[in-house]
Protein backbone atom coordinates (compact mmCIF):
# COMPACT_ATOMS: atom_id res chain seq x y z
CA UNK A 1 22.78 -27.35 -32.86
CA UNK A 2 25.40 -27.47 -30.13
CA UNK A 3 24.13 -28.73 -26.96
CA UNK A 4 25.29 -25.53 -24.99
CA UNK A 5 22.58 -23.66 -27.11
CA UNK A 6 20.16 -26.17 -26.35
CA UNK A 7 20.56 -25.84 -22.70
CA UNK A 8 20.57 -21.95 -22.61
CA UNK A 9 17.57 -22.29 -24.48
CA UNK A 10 15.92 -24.40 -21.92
CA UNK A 11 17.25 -22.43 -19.01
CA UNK A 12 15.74 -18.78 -20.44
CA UNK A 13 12.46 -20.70 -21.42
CA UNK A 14 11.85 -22.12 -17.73
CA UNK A 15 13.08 -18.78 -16.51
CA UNK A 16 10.90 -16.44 -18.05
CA UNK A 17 8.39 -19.19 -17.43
CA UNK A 18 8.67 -18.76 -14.17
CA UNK A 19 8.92 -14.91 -13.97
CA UNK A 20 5.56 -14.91 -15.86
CA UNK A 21 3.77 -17.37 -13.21
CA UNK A 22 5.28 -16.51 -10.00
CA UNK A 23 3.50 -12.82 -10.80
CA UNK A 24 7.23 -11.34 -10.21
CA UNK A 25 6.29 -7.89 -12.40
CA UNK A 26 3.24 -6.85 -10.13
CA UNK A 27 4.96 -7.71 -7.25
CA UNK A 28 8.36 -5.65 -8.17
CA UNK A 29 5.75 -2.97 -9.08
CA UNK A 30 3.81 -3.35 -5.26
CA UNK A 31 7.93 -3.13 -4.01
CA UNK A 32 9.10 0.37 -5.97
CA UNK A 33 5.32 1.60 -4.98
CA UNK A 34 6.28 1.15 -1.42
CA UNK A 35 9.50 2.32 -1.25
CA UNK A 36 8.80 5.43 -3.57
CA UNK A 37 5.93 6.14 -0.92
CA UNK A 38 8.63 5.99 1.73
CA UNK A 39 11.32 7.98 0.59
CA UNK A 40 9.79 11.52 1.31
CA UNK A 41 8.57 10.83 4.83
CA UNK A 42 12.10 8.97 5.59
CA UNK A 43 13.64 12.52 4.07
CA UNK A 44 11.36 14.89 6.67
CA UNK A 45 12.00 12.47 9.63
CA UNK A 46 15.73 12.62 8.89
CA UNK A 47 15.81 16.54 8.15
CA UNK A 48 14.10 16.67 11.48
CA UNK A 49 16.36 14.38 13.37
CA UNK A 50 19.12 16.16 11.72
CA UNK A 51 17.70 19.51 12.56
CA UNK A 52 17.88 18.97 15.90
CA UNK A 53 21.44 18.28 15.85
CA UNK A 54 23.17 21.07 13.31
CA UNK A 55 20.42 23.41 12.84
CA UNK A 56 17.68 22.70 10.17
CA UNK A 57 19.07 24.95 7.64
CA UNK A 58 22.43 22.96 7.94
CA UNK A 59 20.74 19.58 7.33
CA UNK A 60 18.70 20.64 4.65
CA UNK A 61 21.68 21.69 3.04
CA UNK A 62 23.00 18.73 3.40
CA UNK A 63 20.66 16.73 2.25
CA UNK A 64 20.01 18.63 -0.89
CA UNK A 65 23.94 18.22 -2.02
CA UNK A 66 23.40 14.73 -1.50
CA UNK A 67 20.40 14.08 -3.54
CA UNK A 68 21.22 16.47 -6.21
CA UNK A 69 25.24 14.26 -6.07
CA UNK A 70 22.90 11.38 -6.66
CA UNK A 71 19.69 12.18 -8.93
CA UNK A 72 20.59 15.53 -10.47
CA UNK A 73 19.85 19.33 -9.47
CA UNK A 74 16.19 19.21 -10.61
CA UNK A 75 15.15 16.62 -7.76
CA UNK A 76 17.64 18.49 -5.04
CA UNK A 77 15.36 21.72 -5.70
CA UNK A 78 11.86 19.89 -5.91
CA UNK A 79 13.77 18.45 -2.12
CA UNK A 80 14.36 21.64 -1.03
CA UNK A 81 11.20 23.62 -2.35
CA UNK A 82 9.22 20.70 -0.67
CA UNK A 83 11.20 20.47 2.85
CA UNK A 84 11.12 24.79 3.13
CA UNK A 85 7.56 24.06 3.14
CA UNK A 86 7.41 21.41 4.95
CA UNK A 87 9.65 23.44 7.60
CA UNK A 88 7.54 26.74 9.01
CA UNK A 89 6.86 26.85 12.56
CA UNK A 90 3.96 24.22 13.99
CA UNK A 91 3.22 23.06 10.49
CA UNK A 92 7.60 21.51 10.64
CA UNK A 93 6.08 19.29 13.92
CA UNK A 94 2.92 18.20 11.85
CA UNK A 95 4.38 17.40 8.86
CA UNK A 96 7.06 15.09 11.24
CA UNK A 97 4.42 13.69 13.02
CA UNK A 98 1.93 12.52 9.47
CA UNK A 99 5.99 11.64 7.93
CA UNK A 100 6.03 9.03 10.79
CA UNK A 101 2.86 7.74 10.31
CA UNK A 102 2.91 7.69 6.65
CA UNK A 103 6.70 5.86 6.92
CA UNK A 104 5.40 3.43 9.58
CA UNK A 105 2.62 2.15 6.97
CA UNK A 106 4.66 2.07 3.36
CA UNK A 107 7.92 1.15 4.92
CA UNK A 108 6.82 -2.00 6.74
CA UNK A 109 4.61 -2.55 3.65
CA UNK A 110 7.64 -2.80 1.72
CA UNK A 111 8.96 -5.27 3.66
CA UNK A 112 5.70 -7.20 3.91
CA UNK A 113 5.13 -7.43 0.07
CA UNK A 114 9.21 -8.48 0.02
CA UNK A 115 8.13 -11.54 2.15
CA UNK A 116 5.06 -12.33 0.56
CA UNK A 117 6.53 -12.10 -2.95
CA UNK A 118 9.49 -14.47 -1.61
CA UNK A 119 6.80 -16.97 0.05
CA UNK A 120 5.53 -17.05 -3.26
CA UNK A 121 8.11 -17.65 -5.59
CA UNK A 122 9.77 -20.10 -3.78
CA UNK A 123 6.71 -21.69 -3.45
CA UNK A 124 6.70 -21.29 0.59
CA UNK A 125 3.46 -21.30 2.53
CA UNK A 126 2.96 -19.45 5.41
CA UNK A 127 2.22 -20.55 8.91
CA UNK A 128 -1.01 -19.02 9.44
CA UNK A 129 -2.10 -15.48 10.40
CA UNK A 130 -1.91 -14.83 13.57
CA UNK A 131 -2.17 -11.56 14.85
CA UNK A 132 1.35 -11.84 17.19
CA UNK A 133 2.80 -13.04 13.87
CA UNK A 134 1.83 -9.81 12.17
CA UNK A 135 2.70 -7.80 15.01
CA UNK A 136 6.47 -9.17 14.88
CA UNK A 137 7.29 -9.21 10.75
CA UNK A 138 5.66 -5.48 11.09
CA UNK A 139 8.33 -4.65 14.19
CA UNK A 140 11.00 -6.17 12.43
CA UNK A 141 10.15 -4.34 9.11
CA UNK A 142 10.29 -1.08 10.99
CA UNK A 143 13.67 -2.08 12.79
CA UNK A 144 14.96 -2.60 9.33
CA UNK A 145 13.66 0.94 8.37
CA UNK A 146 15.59 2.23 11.59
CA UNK A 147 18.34 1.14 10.68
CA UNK A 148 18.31 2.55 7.14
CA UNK A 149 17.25 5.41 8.09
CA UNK A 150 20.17 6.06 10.96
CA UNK A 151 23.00 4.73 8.13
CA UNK A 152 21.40 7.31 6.28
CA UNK A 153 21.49 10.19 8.67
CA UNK A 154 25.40 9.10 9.33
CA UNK A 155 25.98 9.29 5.19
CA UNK A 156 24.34 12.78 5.62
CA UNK A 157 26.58 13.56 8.76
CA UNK A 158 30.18 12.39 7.48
């Protein structure tokens, strides 16, 4: 056998080898549950950032041409159907308000379970658990959510 075959063999063997034991399938599964979590309270705080700017009606417009560009007409109306009722009177502030909470916990848990998932596979331990610790990986998680979110609201903008 030619030695080139020998070493892909070795290199797919150690690689799925190490996919299996560094548990990278449940933690790519904890990621996408995170980040699907996310999306629909990132989409009302945006709407109502947007809102606030060029009317609600224009940025839910916008938003549902952009997501129906992306993933098809049949997720721009389940969008719209959900933001219209997301979008009456005191219930638009409440539904804001739980968005924020709801993106503060699954967005900086996406982040979280990124770090822990990288500590893991390349075999990195972490310094301890302090609570200041915490308090710092969660405020930079959310800054990276900030910033997302406000390259997002420019996409929806341009």
């Amino acid at each position: 056998m030619p030695r080139w075959v020998d070493e892909g063999w070795i290199i797919l063997k150690e690689s799925v080898s190490g996919y299996i034991n560094d548990n990278a399938l449940s933690h790519g599964a904890a990621m996408a549950f995170y980040a699907t979590t996310s999306l629909a309270p990132i989409l009302l705080i945006v709407v109502a950032i947007a809102g606030f700017v060029i009317g609600n009606d224009a940025a839910q417009l916008a938003l549902t041409a952009e997501i129906s560009g992306v993933m098809g007409p049949q997720s721009a109306d389940l969008l719209k159907a959900t933001l219209e009722t997301a979008s009456h009177g005191w219930s638009s502030a409440l539904a804001t308000l739980i968005g924020v909470v709801t993106l503060l916990v699954t967005a900086s848990g996406v982040f979280g379970e990124m770090q822990q998932s990288l500590n893991e596979i390349w075999k990195v331990r972490p310094n301890g658990a302090s609570l200041s610790r915490l308090v710092r990986a969660r405020a930079a998680s959310l800054g990276l959510v900030a910033a997302l979110g406000f390259l997002l609201l420019v996409s929806l903008a341009a």
